[in-house]
Protein backbone atom coordinates (compact mmCIF):
# COMPACT_ATOMS: atom_id res chain seq x y z
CA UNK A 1 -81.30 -65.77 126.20
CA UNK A 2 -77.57 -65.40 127.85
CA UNK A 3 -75.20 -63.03 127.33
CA UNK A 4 -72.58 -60.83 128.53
CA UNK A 5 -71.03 -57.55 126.93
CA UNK A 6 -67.46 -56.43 126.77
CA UNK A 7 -65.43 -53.11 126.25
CA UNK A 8 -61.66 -52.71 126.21
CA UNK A 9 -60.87 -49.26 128.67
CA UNK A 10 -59.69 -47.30 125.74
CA UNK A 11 -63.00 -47.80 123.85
CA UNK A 12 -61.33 -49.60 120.71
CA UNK A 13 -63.17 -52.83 120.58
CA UNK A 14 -67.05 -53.51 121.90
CA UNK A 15 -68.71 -56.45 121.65
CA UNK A 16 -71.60 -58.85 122.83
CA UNK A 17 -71.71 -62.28 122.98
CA UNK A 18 -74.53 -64.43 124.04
CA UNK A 19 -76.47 -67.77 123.16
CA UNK A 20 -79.47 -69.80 123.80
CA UNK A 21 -78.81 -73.84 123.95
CA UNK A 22 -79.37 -74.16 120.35
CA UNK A 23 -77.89 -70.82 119.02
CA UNK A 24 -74.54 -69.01 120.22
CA UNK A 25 -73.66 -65.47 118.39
CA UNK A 26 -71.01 -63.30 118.57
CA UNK A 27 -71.06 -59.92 117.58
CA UNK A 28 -67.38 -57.21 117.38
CA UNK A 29 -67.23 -53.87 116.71
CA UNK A 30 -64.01 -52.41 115.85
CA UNK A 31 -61.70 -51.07 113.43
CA UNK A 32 -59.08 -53.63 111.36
CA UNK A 33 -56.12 -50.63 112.65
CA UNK A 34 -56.78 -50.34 116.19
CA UNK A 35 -58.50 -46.45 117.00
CA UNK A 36 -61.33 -45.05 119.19
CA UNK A 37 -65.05 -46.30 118.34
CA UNK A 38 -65.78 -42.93 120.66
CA UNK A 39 -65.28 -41.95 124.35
CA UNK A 40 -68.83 -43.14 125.41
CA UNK A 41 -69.10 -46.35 122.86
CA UNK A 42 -69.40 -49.62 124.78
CA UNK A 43 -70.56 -53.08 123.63
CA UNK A 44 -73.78 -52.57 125.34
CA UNK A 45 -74.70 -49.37 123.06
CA UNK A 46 -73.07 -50.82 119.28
CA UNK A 47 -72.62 -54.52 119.35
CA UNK A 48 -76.00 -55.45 121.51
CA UNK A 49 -78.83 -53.98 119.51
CA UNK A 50 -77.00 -55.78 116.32
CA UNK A 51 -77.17 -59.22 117.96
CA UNK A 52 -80.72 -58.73 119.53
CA UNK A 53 -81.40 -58.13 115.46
CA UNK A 54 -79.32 -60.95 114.37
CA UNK A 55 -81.05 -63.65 117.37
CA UNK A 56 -84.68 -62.46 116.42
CA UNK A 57 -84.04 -63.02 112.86
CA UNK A 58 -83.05 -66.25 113.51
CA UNK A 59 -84.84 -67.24 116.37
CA UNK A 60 -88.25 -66.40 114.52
CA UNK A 61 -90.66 -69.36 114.95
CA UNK A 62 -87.65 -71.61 117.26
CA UNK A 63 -89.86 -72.74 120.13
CA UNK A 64 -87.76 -71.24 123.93
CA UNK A 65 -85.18 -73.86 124.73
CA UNK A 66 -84.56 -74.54 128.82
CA UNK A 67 -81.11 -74.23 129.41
CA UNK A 68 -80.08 -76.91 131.27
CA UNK A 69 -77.53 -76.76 133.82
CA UNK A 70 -74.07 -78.85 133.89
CA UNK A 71 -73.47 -81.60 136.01
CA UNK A 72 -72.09 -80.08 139.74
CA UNK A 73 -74.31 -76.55 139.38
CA UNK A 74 -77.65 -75.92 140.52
CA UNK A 75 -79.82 -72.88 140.81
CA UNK A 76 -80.04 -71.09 144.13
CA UNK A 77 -81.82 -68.25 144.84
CA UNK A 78 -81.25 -65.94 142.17
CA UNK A 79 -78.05 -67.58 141.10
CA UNK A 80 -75.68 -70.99 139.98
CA UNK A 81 -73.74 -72.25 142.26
CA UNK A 82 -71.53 -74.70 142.14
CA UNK A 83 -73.07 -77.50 144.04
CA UNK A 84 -70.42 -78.48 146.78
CA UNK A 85 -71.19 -74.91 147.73
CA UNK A 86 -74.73 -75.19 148.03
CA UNK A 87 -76.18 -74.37 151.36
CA UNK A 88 -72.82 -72.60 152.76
CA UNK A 89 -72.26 -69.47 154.23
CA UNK A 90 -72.32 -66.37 151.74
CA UNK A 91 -74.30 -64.15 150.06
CA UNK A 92 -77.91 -65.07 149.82
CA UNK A 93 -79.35 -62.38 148.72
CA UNK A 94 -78.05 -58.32 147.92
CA UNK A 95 -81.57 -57.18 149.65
CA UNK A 96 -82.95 -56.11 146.73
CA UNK A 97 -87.21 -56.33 146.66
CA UNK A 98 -89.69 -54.87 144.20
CA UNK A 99 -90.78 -52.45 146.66
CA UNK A 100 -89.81 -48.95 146.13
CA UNK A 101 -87.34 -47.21 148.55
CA UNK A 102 -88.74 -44.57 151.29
CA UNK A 103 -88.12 -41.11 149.82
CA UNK A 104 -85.67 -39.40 152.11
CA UNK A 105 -86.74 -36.38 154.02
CA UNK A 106 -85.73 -32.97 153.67
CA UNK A 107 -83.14 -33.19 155.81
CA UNK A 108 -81.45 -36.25 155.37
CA UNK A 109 -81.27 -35.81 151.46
CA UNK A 110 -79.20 -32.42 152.95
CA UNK A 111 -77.20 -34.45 155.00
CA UNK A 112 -76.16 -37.19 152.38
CA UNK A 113 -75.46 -34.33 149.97
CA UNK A 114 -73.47 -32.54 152.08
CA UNK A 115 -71.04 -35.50 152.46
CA UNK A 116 -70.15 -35.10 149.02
CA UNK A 117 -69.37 -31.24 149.19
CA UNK A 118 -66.80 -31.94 151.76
């Protein structure tokens, strides 16, 4: 499953919309005269856990579909590229591991906290 969420900066309209190659769903939250949903509402909190309800109603008993790319974009690394990019200079990676970072020591936690005080 695919999908991306969305929330205008005053809060008025959240949504999600996402898909899997034989399904796409779209799901809004708002108000027909434009007003606040809330100050922490966002489409990830309202309109996500309605689609995730709406796509396994549906999807119940659909065998998992590959999605497969368009012509010009493979899959490197973690990511799509466009192909003509493949294998140039950029980003390959943000560093990120499953390994768990070192706990900082006394110390340097005081340090990095003090930065913030100033």
């Amino acid at each position: 499953l695919y999908g991306k969420t969305g929330t205008t900066n005053d809060s008025m309209d959240a949504w999600f919309a996402g898909f899997q190659p034989t399904l796409t769903a779209v799901v809004w939250i708002g108000y027909d005269t434009p007003r606040k949903l809330g100050d922490r509402e966002t489409g990830g909190g309202l309109a996500l856990p309605v689609w995730i309800e709406f796509m396994a109603h549906e999807l119940r008993g659909v065998p998992v579909a590959p999605l497969e790319p368009p012509a010009g974009v493979v899959q490197q690394g973690i990511g799509w590229v466009f192909d003509e990019y493949a294998g140039a200079a950029g980003i390959r990676s943000v560093g990120l591991d499953e390994s768990v970072p070192p706990v900082p020591s006394r110390e340097e936690r005081s340090s990095i906290l003090d930065l913030f005080r100033r």
